[in-house]
C-alpha atoms as a PDB file:
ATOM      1  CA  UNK A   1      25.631   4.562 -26.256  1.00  0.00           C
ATOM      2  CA  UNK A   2      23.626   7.703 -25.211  1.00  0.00           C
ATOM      3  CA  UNK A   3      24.416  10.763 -26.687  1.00  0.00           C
ATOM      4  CA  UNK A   4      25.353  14.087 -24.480  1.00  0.00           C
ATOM      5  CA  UNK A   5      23.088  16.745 -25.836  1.00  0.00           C
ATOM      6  CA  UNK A   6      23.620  19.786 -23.481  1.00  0.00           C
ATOM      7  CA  UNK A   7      26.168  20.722 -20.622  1.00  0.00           C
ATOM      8  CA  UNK A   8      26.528  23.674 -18.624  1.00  0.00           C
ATOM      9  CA  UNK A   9      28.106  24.560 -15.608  1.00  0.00           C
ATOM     10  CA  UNK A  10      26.038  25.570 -12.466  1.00  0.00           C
ATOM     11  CA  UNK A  11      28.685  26.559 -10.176  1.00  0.00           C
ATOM     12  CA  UNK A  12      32.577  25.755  -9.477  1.00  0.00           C
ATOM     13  CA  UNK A  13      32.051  22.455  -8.404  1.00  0.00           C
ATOM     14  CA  UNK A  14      28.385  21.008 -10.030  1.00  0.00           C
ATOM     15  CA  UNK A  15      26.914  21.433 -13.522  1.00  0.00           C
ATOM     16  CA  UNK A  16      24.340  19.961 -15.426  1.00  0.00           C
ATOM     17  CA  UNK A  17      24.807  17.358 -18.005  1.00  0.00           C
ATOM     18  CA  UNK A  18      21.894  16.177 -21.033  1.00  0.00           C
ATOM     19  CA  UNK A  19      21.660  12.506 -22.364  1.00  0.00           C
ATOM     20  CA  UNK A  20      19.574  11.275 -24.878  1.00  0.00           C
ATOM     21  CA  UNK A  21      17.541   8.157 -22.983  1.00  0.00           C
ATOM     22  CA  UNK A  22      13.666   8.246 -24.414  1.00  0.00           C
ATOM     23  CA  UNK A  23      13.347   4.997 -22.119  1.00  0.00           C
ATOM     24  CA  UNK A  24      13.883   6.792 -18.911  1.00  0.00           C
ATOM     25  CA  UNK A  25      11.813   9.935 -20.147  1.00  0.00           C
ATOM     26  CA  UNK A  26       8.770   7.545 -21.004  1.00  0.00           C
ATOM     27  CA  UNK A  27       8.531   5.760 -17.245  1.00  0.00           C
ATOM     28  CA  UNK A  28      10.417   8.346 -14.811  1.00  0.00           C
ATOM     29  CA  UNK A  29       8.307   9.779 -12.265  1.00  0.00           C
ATOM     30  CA  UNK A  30       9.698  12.165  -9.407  1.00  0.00           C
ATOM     31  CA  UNK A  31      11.674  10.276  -7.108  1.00  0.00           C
ATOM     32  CA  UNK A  32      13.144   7.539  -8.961  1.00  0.00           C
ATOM     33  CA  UNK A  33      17.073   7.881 -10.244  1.00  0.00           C
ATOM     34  CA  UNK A  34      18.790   6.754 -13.134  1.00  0.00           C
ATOM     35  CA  UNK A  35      22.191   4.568 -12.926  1.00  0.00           C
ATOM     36  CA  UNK A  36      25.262   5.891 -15.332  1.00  0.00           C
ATOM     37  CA  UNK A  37      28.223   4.528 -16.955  1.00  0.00           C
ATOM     38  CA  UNK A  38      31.013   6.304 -18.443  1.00  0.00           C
ATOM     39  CA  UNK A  39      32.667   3.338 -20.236  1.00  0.00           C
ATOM     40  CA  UNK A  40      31.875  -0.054 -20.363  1.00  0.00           C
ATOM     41  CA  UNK A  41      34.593  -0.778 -17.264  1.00  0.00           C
ATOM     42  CA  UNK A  42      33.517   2.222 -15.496  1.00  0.00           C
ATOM     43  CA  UNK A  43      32.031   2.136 -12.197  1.00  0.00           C
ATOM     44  CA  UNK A  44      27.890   2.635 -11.695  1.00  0.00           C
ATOM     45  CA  UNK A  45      27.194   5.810 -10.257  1.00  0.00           C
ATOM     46  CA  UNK A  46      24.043   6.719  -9.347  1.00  0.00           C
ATOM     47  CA  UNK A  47      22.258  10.496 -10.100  1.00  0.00           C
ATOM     48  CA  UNK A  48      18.973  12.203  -9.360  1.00  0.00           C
ATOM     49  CA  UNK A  49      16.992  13.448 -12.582  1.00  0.00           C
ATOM     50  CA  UNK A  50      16.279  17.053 -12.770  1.00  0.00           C
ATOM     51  CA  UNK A  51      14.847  17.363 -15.959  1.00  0.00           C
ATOM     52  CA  UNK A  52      12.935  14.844 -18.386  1.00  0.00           C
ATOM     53  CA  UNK A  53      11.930  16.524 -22.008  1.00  0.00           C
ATOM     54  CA  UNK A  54      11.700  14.839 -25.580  1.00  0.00           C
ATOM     55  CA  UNK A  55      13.455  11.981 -24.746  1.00  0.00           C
ATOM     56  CA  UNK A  56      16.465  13.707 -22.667  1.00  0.00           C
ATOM     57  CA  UNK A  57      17.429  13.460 -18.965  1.00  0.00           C
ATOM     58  CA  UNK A  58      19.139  16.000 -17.366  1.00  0.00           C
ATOM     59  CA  UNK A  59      21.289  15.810 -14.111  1.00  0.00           C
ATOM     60  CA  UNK A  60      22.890  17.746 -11.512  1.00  0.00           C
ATOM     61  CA  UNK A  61      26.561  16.451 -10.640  1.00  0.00           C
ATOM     62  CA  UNK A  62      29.093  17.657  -8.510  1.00  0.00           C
ATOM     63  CA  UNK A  63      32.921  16.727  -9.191  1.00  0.00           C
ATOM     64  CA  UNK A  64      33.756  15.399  -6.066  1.00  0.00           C
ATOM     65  CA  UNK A  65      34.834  11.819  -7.559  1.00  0.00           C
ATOM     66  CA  UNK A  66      36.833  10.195 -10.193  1.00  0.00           C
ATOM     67  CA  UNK A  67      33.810   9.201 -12.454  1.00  0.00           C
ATOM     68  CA  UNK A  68      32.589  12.612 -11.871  1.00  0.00           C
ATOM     69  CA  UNK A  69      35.406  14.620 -12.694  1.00  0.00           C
ATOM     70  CA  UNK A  70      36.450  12.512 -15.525  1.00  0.00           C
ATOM     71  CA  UNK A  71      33.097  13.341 -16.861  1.00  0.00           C
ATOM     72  CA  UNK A  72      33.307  16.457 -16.581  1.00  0.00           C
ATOM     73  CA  UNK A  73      36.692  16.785 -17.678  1.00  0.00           C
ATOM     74  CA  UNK A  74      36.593  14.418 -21.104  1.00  0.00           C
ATOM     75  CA  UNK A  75      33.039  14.387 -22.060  1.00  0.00           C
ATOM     76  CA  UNK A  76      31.209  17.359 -24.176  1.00  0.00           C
ATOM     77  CA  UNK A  77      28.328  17.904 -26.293  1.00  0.00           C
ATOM     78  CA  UNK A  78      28.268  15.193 -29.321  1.00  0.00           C
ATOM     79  CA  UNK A  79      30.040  13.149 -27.234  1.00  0.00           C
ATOM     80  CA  UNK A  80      28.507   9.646 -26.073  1.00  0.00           C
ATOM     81  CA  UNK A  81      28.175   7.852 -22.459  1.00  0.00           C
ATOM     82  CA  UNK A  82      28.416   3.979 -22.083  1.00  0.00           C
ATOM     83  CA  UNK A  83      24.908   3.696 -20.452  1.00  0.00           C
ATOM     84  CA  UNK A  84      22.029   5.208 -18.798  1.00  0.00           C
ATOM     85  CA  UNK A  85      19.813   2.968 -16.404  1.00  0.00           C
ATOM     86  CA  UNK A  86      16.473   3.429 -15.383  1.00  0.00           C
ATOM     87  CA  UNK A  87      14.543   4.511 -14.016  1.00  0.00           C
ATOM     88  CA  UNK A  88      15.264   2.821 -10.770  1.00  0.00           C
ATOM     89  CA  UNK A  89      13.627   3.219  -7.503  1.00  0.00           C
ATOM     90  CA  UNK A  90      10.242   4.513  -6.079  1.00  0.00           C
ATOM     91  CA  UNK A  91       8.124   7.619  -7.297  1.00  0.00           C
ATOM     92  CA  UNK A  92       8.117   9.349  -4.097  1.00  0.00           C
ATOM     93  CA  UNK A  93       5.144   9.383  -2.218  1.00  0.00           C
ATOM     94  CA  UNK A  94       2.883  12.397  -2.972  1.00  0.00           C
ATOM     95  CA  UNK A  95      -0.309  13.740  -2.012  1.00  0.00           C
ATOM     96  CA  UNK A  96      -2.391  17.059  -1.780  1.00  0.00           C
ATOM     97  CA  UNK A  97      -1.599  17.855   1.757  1.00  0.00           C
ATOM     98  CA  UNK A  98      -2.105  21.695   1.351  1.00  0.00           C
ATOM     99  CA  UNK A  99       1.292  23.490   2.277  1.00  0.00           C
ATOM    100  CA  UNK A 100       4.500  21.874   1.555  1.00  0.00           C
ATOM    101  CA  UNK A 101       8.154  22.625   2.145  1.00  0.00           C
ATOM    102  CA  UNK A 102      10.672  21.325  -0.219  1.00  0.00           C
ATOM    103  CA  UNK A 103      14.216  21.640   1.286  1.00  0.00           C
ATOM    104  CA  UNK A 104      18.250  20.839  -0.121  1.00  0.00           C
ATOM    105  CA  UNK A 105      21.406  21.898   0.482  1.00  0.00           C
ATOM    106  CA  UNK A 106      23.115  19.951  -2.089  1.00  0.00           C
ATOM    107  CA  UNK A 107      23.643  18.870  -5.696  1.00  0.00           C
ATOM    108  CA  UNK A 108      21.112  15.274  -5.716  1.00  0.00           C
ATOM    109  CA  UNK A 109      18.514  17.477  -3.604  1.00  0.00           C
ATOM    110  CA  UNK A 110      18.402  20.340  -6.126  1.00  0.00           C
ATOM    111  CA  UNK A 111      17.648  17.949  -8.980  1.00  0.00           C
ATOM    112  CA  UNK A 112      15.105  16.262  -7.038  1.00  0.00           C
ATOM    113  CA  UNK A 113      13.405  19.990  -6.019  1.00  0.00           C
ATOM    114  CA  UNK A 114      11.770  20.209  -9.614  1.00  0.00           C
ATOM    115  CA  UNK A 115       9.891  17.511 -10.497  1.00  0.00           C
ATOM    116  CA  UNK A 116       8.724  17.601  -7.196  1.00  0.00           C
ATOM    117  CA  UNK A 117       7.494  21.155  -7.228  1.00  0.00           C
ATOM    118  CA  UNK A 118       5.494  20.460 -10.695  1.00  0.00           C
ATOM    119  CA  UNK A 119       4.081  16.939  -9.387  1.00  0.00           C
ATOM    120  CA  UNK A 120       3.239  18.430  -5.922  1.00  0.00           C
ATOM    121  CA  UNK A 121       1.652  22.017  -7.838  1.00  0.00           C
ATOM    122  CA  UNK A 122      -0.101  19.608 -10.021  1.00  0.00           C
ATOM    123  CA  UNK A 123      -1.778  17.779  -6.973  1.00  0.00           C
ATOM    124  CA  UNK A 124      -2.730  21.272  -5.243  1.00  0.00           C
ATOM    125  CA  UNK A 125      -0.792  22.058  -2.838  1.00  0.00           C
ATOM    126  CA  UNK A 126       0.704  25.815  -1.845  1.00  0.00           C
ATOM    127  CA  UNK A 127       4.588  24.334  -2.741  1.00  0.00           C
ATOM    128  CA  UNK A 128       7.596  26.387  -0.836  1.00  0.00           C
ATOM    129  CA  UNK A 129      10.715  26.105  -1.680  1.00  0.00           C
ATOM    130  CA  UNK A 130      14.007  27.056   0.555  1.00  0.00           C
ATOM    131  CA  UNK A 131      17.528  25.961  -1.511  1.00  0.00           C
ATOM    132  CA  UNK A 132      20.511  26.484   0.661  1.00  0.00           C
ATOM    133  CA  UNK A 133      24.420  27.096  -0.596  1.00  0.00           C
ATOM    134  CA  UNK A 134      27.353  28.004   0.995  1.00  0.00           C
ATOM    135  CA  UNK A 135      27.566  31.220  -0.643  1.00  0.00           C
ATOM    136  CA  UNK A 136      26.341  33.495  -3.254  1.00  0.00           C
ATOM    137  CA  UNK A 137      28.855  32.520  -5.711  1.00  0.00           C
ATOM    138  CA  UNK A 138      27.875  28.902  -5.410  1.00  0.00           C
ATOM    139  CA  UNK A 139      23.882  29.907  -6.270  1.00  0.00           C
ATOM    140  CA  UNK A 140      22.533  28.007  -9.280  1.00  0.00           C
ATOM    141  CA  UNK A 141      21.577  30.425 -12.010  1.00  0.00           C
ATOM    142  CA  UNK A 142      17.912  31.347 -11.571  1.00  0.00           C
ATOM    143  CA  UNK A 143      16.489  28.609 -14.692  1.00  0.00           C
ATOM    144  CA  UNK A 144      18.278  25.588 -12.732  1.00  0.00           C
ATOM    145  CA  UNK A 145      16.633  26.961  -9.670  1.00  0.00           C
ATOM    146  CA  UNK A 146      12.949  25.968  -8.613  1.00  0.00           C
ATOM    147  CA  UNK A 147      11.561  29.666  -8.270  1.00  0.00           C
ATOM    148  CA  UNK A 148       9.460  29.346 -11.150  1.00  0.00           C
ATOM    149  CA  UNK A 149       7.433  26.390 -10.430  1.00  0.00           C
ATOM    150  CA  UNK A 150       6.621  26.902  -6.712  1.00  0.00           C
ATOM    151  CA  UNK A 151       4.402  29.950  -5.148  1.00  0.00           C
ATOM    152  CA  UNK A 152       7.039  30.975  -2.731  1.00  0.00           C
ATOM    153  CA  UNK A 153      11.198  30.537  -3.066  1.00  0.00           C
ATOM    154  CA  UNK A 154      13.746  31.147  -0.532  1.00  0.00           C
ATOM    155  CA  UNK A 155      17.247  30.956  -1.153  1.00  0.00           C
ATOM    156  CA  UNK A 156      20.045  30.790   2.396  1.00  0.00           C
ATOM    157  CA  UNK A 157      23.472  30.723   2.770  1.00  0.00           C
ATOM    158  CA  UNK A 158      25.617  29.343   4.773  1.00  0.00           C
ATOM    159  CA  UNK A 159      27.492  33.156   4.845  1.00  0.00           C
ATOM    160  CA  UNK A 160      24.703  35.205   4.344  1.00  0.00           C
ATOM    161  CA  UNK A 161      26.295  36.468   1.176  1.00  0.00           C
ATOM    162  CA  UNK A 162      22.513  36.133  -0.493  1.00  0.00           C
ATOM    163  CA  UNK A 163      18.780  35.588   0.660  1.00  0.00           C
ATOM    164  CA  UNK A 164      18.473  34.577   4.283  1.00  0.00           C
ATOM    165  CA  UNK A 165      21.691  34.196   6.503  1.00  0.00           C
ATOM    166  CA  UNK A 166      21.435  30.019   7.801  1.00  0.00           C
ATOM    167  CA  UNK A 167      20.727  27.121   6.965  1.00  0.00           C
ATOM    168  CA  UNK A 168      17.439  25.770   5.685  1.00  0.00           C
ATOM    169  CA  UNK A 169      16.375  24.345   8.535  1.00  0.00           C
ATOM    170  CA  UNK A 170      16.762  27.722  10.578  1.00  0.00           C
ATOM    171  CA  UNK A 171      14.617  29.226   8.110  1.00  0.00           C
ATOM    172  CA  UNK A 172      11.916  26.141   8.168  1.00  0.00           C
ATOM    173  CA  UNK A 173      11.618  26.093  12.262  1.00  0.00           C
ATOM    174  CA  UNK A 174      10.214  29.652  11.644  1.00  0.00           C
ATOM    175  CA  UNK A 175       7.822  28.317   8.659  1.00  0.00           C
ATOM    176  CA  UNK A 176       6.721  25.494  10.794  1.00  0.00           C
ATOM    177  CA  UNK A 177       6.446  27.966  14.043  1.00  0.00           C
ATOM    178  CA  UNK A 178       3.989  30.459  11.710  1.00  0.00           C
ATOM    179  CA  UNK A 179       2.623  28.030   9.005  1.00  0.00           C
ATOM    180  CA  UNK A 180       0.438  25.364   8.938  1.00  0.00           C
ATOM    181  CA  UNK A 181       3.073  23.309   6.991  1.00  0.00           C
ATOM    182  CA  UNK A 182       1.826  19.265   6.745  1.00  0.00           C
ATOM    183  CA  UNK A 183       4.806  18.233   4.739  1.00  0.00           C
ATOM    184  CA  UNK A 184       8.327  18.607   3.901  1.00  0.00           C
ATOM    185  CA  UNK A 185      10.476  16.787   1.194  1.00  0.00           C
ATOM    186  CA  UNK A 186      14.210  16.979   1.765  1.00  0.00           C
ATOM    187  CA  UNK A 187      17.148  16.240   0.638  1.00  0.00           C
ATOM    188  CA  UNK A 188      21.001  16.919   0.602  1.00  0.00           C
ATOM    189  CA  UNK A 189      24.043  16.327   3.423  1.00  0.00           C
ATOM    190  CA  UNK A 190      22.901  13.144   5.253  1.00  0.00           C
ATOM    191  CA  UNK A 191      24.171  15.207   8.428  1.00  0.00           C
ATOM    192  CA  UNK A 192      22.022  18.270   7.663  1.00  0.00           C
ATOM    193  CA  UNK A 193      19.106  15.219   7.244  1.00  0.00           C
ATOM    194  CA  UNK A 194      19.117  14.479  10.744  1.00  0.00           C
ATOM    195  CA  UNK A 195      19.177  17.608  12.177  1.00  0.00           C
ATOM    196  CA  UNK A 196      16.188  17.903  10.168  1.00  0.00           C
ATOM    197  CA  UNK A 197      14.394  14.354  11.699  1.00  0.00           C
ATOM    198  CA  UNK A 198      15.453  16.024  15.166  1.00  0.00           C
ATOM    199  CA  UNK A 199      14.125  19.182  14.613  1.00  0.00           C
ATOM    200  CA  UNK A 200      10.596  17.916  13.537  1.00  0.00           C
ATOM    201  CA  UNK A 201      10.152  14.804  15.778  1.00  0.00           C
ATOM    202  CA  UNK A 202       6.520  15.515  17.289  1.00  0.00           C
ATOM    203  CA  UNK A 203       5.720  18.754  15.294  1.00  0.00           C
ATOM    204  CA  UNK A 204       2.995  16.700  13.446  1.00  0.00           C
ATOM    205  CA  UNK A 205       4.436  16.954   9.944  1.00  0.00           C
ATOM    206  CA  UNK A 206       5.098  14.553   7.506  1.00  0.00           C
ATOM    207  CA  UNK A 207       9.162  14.510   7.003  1.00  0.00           C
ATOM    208  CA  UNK A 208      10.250  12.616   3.489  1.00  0.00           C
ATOM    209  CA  UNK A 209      13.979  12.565   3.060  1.00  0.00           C
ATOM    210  CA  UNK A 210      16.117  11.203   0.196  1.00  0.00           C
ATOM    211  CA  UNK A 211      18.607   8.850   1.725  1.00  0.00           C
ATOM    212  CA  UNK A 212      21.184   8.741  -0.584  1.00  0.00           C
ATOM    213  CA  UNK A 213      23.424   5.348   0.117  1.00  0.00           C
ATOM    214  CA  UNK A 214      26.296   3.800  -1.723  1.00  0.00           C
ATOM    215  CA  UNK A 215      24.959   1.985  -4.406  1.00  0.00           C
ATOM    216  CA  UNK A 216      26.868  -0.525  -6.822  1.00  0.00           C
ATOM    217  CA  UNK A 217      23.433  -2.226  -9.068  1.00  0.00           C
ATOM    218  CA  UNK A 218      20.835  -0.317  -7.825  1.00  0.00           C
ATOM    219  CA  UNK A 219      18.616  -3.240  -7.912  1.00  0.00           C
ATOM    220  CA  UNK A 220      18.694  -4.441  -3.936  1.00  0.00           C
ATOM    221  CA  UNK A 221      21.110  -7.541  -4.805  1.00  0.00           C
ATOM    222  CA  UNK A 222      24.527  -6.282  -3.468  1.00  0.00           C
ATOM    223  CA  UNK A 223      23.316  -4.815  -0.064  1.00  0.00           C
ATOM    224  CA  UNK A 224      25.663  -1.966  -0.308  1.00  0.00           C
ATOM    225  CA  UNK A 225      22.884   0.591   0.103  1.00  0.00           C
ATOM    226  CA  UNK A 226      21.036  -1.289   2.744  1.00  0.00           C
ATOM    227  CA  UNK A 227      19.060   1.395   5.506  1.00  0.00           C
ATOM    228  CA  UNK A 228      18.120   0.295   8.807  1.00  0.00           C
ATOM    229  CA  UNK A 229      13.958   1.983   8.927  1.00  0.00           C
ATOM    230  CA  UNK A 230      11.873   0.871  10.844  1.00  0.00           C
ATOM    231  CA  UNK A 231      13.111  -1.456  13.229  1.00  0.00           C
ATOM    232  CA  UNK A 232      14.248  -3.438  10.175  1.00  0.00           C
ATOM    233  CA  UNK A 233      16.298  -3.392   7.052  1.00  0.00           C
ATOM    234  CA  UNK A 234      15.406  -1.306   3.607  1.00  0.00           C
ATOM    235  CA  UNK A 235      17.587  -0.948   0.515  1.00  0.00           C
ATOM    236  CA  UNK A 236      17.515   2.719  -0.884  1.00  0.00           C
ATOM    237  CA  UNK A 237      17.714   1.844  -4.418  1.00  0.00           C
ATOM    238  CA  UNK A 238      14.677  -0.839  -4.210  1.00  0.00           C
ATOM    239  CA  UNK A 239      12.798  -0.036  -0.949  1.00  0.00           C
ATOM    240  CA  UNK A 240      13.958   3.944  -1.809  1.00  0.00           C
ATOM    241  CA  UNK A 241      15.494   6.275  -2.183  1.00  0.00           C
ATOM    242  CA  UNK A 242      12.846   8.656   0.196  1.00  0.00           C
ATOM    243  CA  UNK A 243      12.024   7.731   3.343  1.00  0.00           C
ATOM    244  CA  UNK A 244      10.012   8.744   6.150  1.00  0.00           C
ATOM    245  CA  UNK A 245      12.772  11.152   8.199  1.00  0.00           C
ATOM    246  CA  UNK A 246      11.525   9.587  11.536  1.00  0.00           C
ATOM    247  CA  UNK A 247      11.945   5.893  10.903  1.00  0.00           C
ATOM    248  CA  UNK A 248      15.341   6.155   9.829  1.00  0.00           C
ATOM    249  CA  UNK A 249      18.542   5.134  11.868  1.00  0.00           C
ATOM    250  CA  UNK A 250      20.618   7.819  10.723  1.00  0.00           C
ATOM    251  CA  UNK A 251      23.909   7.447  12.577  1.00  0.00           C
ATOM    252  CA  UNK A 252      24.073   4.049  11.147  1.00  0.00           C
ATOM    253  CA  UNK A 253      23.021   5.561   7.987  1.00  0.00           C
ATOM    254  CA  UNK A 254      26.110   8.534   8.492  1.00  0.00           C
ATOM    255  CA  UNK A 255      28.519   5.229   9.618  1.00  0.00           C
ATOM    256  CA  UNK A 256      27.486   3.521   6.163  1.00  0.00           C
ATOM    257  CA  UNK A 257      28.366   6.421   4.244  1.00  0.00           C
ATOM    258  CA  UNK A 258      31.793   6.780   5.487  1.00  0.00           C
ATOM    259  CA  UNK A 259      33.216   3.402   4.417  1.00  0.00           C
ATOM    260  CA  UNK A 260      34.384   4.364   1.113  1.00  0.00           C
ATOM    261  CA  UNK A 261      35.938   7.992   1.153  1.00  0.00           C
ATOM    262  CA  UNK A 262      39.457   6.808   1.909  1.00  0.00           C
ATOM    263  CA  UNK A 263      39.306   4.657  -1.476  1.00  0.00           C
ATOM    264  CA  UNK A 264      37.161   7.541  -3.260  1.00  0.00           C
ATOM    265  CA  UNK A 265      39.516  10.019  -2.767  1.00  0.00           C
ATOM    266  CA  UNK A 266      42.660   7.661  -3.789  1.00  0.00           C
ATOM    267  CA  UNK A 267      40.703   7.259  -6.918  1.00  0.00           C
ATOM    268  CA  UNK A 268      40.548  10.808  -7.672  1.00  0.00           C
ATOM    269  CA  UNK A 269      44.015  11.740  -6.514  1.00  0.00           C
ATOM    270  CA  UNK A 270      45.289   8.914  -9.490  1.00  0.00           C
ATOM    271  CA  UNK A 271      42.615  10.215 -11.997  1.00  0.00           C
ATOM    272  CA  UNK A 272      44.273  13.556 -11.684  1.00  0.00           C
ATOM    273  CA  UNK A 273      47.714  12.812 -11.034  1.00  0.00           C
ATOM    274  CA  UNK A 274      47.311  11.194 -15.056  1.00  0.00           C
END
């Protein structure tokens, strides 16, 4: 069992939940993601890691589920969670490559923004950050934000209710049009994700996305996650979860990610209706 040692909310729909699990703190490096289970007949969800200190892992979740809610919902501080695996996955691939854009819209991105920013800060590079939400109420409170570990932070929203008016991809075609940018790491809607392969094909930058699949072990055996990259077939929770933006099929990847939300959201609407 793994203890819950902090929770907070971040907004109306994500917050931030603390586990005690030394063994993921010991071998996580940015990139990877840990598996949890509620209870032992609960179903394996998988979430990015946002923080890793003195044996604790901290994650971003939004309630959009049954697992999530219920978590949410029935599970506080003291409390204990069924199990945390991990880390699973591949340390994203990193590299000094002098200015970098790290970009999200959404709950897994966020997480993922800061151990990126102090892994890519570490390495040298001038790190920029651009976090997008739909509106200012929905803007993470400024210590869950990465504004503190990069040189330069943007946030946008979606109603121009705070920082820039757009999207962050409006704001990084004008970084890319007045920077010498050589790399951006993004993650968030899968939708928003290929806009962002579109928007960059032949700009001679290096496009790292986290494609975030259905998963079920998170160890490559039941396919569900499978990606087709690169003219062939990838698993995002063994061959993943970033990948190069440009090699990815991503309407078969937006197809793949559809099969489920019929049964997800009959899930929820029992969970609740108990």
């Amino acid at each position: 069992m793994y203890k819950i040692t902090g929770k907070e909310d971040l907004n109306d729909q994500d917050y931030y939940i603390e586990v005690e699990a030394p063994h993921v703190v010991r071998h996580w490096r940015p990139g990877q993601f840990v598996i949890i289970m509620v209870s032992d007949r609960g179903e394996r969800i998988p979430m990015s890691v946002a923080t890793v200190e003195d044996g604790r892992v901290g994650m971003f979740i939004k309630k959009l589920g049954k697992t999530s809610t219920q978590l949410y919902r029935e599970y506080n501080v003291g409390d204990s969670i069924y199990a945390v695996a991990g880390p699973l996955g591949n340390p994203v691939p990193l590299a000094n490559y002098g200015t970098v854009v790290l970009a999200s819209d959404a709950v897994c991105a966020h997480a993922e923004q800061l151990g990126l920013a102090v892994e890519l800060s570490k390495l040298g590079n001038k790190v920029i950050s651009i976090q997008t939400f739909k509106s200012e109420n929905e803007v993470y409170p400024d210590k869950y934000l990465a504004k503190k570990l990069v040189d330069e932070h943007y946030i946008t929203t979606l109603d121009g209710s705070a920082g820039f008016k757009g999207h962050f991809i409006d704001l990084l075609r004008e970084l890319l049009a007045r920077r010498d940018v050589k790399a951006v790491y993004a993650g968030g809607a899968l939708p928003s994700l290929k806009k962002l392969a579109e928007a960059t094909v032949g700009k001679g930058v290096r496009v790292y996305t986290l494609v975030r699949q259905i998963m079920v072990d998170g160890t490559g055996m039941c396919g569900s996650c499978r990606v087709r990259y690169n003219g062939g077939i990838a698993y995002a929770c063994r061959d993943g979860p970033w990948f190069d933006a440009h090699l990815v099929d991503w309407d078969d990847v937006l197809r793949r990610d559809a099969r489920f939300k019929r049964v997800e959201k009959l899930a929820l609407e029992k969970y609740l209706a108990r």
